[in-house]
Protein backbone atom coordinates (compact mmCIF):
# COMPACT_ATOMS: atom_id res chain seq x y z
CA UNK A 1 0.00 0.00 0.00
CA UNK A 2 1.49 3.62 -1.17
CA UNK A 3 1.31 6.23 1.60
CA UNK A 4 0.68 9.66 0.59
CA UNK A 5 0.77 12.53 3.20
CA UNK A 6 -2.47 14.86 3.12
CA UNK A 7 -0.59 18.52 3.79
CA UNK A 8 0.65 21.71 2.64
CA UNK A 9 3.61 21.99 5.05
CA UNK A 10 7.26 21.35 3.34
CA UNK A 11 8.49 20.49 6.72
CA UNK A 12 6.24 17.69 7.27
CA UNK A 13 6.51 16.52 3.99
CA UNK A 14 10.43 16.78 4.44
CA UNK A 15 10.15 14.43 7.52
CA UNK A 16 8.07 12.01 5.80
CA UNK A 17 10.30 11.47 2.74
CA UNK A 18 13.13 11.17 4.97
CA UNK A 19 11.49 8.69 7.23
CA UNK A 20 11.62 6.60 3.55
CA UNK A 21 8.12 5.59 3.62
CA UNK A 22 6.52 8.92 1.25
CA UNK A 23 5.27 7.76 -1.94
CA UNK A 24 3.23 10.65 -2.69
CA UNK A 25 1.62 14.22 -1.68
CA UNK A 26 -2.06 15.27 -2.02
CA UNK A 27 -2.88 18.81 -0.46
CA UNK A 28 -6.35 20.95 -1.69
CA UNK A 29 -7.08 24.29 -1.03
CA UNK A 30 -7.85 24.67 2.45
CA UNK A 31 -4.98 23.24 3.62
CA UNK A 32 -2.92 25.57 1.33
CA UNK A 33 -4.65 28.68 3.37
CA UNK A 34 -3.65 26.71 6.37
CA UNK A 35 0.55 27.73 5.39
CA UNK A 36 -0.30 30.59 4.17
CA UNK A 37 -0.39 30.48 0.46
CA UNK A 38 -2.39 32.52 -1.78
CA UNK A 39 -2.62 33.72 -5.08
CA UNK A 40 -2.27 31.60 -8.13
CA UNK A 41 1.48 32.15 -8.38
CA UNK A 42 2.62 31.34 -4.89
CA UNK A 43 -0.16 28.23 -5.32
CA UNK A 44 1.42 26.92 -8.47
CA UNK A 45 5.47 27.70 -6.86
CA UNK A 46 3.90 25.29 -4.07
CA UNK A 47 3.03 22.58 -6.03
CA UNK A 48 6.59 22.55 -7.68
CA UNK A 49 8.34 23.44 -3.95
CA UNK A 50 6.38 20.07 -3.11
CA UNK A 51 7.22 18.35 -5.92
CA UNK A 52 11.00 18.62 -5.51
CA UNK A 53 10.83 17.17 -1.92
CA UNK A 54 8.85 14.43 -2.90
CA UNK A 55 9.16 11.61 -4.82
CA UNK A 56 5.82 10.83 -5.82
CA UNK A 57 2.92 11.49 -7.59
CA UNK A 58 1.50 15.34 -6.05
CA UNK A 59 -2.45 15.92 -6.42
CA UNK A 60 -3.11 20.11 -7.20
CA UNK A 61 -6.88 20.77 -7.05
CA UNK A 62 -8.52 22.47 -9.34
CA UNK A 63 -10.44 25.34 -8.24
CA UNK A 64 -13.46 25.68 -11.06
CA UNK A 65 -16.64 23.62 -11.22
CA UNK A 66 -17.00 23.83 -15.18
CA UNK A 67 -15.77 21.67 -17.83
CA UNK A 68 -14.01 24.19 -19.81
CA UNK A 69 -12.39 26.01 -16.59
CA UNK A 70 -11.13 22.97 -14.93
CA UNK A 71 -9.89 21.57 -18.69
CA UNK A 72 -8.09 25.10 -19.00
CA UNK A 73 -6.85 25.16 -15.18
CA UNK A 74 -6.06 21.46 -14.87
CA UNK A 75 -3.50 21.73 -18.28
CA UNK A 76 -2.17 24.77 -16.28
CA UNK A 77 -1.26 22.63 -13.27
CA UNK A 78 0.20 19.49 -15.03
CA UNK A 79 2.53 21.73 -17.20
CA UNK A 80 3.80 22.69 -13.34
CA UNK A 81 5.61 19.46 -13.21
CA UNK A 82 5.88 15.82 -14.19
CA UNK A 83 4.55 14.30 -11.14
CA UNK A 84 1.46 16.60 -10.72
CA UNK A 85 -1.98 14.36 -10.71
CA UNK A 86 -4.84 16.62 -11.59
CA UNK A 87 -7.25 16.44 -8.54
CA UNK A 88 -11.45 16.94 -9.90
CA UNK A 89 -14.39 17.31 -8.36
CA UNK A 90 -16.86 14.25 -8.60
CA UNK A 91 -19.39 16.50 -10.19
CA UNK A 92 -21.08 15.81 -14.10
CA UNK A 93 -18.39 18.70 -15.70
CA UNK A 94 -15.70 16.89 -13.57
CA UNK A 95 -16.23 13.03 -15.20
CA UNK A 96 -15.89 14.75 -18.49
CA UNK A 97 -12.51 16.15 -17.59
CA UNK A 98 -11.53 13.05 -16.24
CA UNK A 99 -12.37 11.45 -19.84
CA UNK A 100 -10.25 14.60 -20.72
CA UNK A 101 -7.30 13.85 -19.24
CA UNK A 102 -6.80 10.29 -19.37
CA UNK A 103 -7.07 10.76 -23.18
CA UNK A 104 -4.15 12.97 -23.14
CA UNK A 105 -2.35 10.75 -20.68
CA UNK A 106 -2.74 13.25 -17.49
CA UNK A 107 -2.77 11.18 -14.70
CA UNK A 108 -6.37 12.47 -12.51
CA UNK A 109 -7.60 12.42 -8.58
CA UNK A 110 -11.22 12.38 -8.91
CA UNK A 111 -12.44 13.93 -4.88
CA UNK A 112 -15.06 14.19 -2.88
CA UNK A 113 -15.91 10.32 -3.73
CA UNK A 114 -18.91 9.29 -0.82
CA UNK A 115 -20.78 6.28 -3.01
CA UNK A 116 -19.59 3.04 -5.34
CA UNK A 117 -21.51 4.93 -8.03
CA UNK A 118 -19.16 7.95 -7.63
CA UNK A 119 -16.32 5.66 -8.35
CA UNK A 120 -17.80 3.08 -10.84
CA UNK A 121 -18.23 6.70 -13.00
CA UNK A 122 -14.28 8.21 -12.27
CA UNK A 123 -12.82 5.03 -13.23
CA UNK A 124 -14.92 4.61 -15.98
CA UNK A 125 -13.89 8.12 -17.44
CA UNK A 126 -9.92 7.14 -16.43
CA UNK A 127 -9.32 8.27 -13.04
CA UNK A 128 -5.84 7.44 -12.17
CA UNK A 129 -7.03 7.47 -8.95
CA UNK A 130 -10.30 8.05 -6.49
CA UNK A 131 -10.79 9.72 -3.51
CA UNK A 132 -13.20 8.15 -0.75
CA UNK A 133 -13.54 10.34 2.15
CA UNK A 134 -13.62 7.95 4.82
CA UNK A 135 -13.25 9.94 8.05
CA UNK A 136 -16.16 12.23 6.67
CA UNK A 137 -18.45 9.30 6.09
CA UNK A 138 -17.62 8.32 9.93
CA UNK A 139 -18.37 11.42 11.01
CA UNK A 140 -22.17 10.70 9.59
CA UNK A 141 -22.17 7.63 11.32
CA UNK A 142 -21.65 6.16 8.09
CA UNK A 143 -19.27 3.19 7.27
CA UNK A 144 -16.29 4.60 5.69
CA UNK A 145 -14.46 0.94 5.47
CA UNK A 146 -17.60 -0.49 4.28
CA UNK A 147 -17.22 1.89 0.87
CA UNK A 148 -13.96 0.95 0.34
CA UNK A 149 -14.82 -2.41 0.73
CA UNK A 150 -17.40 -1.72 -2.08
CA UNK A 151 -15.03 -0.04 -4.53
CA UNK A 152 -12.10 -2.79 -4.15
CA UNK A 153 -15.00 -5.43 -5.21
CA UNK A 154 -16.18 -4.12 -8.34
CA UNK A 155 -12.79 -2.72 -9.32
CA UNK A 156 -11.46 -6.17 -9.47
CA UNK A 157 -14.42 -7.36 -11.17
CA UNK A 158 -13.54 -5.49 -13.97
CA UNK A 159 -10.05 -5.31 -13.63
CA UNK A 160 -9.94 -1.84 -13.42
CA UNK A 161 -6.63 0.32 -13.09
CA UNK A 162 -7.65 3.24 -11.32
CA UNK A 163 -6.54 3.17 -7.63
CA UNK A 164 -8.13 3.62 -4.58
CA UNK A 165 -7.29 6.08 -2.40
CA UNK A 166 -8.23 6.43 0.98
CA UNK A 167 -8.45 10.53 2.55
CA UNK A 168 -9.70 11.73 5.52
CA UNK A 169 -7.91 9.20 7.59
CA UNK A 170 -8.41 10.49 10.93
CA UNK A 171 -6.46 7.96 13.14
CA UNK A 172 -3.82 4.84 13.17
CA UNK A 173 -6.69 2.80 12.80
CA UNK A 174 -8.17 4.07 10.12
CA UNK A 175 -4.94 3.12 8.00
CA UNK A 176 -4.36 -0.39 8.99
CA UNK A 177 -8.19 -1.12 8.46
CA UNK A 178 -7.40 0.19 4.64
CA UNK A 179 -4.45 -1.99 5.00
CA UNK A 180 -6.82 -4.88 5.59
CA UNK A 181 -9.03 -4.42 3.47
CA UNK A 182 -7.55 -3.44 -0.17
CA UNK A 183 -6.89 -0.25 -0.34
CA UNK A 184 -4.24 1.29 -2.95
CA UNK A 185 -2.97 3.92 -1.39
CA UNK A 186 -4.36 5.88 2.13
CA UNK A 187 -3.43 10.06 2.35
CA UNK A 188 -3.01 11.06 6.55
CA UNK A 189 -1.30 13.84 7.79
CA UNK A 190 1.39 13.18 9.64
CA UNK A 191 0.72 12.18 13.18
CA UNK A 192 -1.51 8.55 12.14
CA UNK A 193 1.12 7.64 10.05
CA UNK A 194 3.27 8.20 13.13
CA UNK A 195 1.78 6.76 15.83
CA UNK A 196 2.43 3.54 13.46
CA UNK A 197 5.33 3.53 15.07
CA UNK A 198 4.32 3.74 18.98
CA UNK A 199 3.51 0.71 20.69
CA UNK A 200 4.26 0.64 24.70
CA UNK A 201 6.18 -2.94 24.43
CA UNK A 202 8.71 -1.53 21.97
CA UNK A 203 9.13 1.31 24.59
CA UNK A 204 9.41 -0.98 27.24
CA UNK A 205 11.42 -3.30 25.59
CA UNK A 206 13.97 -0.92 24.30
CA UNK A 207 14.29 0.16 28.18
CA UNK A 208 15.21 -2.70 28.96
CA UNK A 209 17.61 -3.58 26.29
CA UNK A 210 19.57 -0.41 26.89
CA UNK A 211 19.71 -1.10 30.61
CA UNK A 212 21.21 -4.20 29.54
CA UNK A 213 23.53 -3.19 27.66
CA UNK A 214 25.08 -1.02 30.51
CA UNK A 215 25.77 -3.81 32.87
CA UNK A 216 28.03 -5.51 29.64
CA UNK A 217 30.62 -2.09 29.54
């Protein structure tokens, strides 16, 4: 499973491709506000600030909800860089630029996915990949695992390529549950992806092996 990091901030992304486990970068524009940056130019220096930290694929949203502005803004964004995946709504104007771009061999993040019929349609049209929100399904009471569970079926009934990609991962948890259960790739911030590491018998266990180790010097 690829782990993306769902951020804006170069630092974090920094420490995540140096922990060696970074295989991608999706940010959107709230969390761009949330550094700091605004205005087309500093958005679009971003993307390529991001893009030479990380190794991976980086999703840049588009901002317009028409076919012919997100067509005209997404050809904008993936002539920042090589690695930039075009991030579109799930609206009707958005599947069309999906079909768009995967004809002229853009790779796509089709967002906001909350139904199997959302992503049936994106990977249809040639999502690269799709976005299930599965934190913001839980906060509904709704079964975010459950829809991923849904899209992994019928993707391998038809052998489709687009992958799944799990956002609004909200805890630990959340990302070994995707781990379980199919998913492609999972986007967290930093801190679930962090606590992977934690566990009080490797903390307790490394205590002991350093005290150990004093009593041999």
């Amino acid at each position: 499973m690829k782990f993306f990091i769902d951020t804006a901030n170069l630092d974090q992304i920094r420490e995540a491709q140096d922990l060696g486990i970074l295989d991608g970068v999706t940010t959107n524009p709230s969390l761009m506000a949330k550094e700091g940056i605004s205005g087309k130019e500093a958005i679009n220096q971003h993307y390529i600030d991001i893009c030479n930290i990380a190794d991976g694929d980086v999703s840049a949203e588009v901002l317009s909800t028409t076919y012919e502005e997100m067509i005209k803004e997404g050809d904008e964004l993936a002539a920042l860089h090589e690695r930039i995946v075009v991030k579109i709504p799930m609206i009707k104007d958005g599947v069309k630029a999906l079909k768009y771009f995967s004809d002229k061999g853009i790779k796509t993040n089709c967002t906001l996915i909350f139904s199997a019929g959302q992503a049936l349609l994106a990977a249809k049209a040639g999502a690269s990949y799709v976005s299930p929100f599965l934190g913001r399904l839980d906060d509904i009471s709704v079964d975010g695992l459950n829809l991923i569970e849904e899209i992994r079926t019928i993707y391998d009934n038809y052998y489709f390529e687009t992958e799944i990609l799990a956002a609004s991962i909200r805890n630990p948890m959340h990302i070994i549950n995707c781990a379980k259960i199919g998913a492609d790739v999972i986007t967290s911030p930093l801190p679930p992806i962090l606590s992977l590491l934690k566990h009080p018998l490797t903390d307790s266990g490394l205590a002991q092996f350093v005290a150990d180790s004093k009593k041999l010097s």
